[in-house]
Protein backbone atom coordinates (compact mmCIF):
# COMPACT_ATOMS: atom_id res chain seq x y z
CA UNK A 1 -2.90 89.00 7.96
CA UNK A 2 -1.39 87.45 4.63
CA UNK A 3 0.85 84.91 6.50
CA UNK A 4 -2.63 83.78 8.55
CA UNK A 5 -4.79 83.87 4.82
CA UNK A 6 -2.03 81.93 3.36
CA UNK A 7 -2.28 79.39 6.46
CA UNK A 8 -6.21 78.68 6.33
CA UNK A 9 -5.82 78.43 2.62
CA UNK A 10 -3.32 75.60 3.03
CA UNK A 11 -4.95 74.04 5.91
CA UNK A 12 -8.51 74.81 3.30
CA UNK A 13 -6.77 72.37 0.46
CA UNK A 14 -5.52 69.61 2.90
CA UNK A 15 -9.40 69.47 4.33
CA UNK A 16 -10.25 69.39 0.63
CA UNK A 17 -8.19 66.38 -0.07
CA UNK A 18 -9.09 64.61 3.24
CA UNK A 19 -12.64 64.44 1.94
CA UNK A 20 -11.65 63.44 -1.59
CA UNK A 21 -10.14 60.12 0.35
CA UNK A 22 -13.15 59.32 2.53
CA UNK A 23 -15.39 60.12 -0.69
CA UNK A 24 -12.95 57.59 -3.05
CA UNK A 25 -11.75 54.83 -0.29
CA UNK A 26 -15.66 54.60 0.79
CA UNK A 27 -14.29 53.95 4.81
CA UNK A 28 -16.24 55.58 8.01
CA UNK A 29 -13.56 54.58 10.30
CA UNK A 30 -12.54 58.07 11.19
CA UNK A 31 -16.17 58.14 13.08
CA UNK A 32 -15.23 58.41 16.95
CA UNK A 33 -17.39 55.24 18.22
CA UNK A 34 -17.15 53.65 15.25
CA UNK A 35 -18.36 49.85 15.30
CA UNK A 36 -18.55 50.28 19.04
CA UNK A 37 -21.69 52.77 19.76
CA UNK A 38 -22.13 53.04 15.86
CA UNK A 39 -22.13 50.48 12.80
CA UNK A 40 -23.12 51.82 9.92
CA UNK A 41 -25.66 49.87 7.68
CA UNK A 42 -24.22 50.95 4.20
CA UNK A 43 -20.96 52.17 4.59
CA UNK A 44 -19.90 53.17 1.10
CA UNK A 45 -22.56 55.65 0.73
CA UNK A 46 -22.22 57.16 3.96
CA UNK A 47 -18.53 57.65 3.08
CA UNK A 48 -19.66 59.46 0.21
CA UNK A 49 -21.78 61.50 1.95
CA UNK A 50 -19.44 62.77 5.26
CA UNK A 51 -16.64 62.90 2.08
CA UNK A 52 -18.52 65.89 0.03
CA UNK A 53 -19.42 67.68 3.38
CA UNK A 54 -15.82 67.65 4.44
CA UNK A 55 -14.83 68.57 1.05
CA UNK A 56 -17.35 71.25 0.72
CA UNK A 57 -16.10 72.75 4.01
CA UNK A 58 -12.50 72.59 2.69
CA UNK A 59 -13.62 74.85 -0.29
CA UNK A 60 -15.52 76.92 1.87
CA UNK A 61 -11.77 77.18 4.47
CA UNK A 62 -10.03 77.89 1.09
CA UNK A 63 -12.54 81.03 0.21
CA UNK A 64 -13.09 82.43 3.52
CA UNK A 65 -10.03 84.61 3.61
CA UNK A 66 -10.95 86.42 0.35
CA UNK A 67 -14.25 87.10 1.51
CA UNK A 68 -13.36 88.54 4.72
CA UNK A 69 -11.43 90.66 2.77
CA UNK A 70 -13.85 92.15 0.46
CA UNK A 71 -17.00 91.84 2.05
CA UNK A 72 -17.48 93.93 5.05
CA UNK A 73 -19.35 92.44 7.81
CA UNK A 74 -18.35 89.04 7.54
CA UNK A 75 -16.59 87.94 10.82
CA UNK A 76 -14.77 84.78 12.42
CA UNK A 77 -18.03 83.29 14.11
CA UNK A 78 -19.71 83.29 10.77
CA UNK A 79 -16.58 80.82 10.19
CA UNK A 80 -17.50 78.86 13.27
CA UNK A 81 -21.43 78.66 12.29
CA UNK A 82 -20.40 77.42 8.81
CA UNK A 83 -18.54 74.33 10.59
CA UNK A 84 -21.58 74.04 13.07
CA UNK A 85 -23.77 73.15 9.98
CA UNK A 86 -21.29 71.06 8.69
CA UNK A 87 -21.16 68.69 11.76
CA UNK A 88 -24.66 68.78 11.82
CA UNK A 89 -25.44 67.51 8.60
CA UNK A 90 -23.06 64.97 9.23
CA UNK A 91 -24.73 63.85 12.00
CA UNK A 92 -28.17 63.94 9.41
CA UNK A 93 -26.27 61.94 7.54
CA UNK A 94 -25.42 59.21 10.15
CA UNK A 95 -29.13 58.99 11.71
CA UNK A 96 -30.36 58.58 7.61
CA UNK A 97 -27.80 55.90 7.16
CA UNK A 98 -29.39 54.07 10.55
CA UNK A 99 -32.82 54.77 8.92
CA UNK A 100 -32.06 52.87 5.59
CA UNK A 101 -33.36 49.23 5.31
């Protein structure tokens, strides 16, 4: 169980950093469709945006082993729900960036 914390820790601080380089370079082009079924209207801001989620959810990988360990109750699909939000408010952000003038 410590090799598989250790792991999702890791894998919690590279997700972290991934989002601190879509936040700083201000580029969507990770965006499957990008520029071909989407083209976003300000793109720097939007960056921004999808950059603190994915950060935020690299946090949230980071701490998720130490609170499975000391607070009973809390399973994997709590995990998976977690990243279900996540790509949902990404997806709020897209359709507000579409909205903007």
């Amino acid at each position: 169980m410590l090799t598989v914390s250790i792991v999702l820790m890791v894998l919690g601080v590279v997700i972290v950093i991934v989002g601190f380089s879509v936040n700083r370079k201000g580029k969507t082009s990770f965006i499957a469709g990008n520029n071909e079924m989407f083209v976003p209207k300000n793109e720097k801001k939007l960056a921004e945006r999808i950059g603190f989620v994915i950060m935020l959810f690299g946090i949230e990988t980071v701490l998720f082993p130490v609170i499975y360990k000391y607070i009973h109750g809390v399973e994997g699909y709590h995990f998976a729900v977690i990243a279900v939000f996540h790509i949902f408010a990404v997806f709020v952000f897209m359709l507000l960036d579409q909205m903007e003038r």
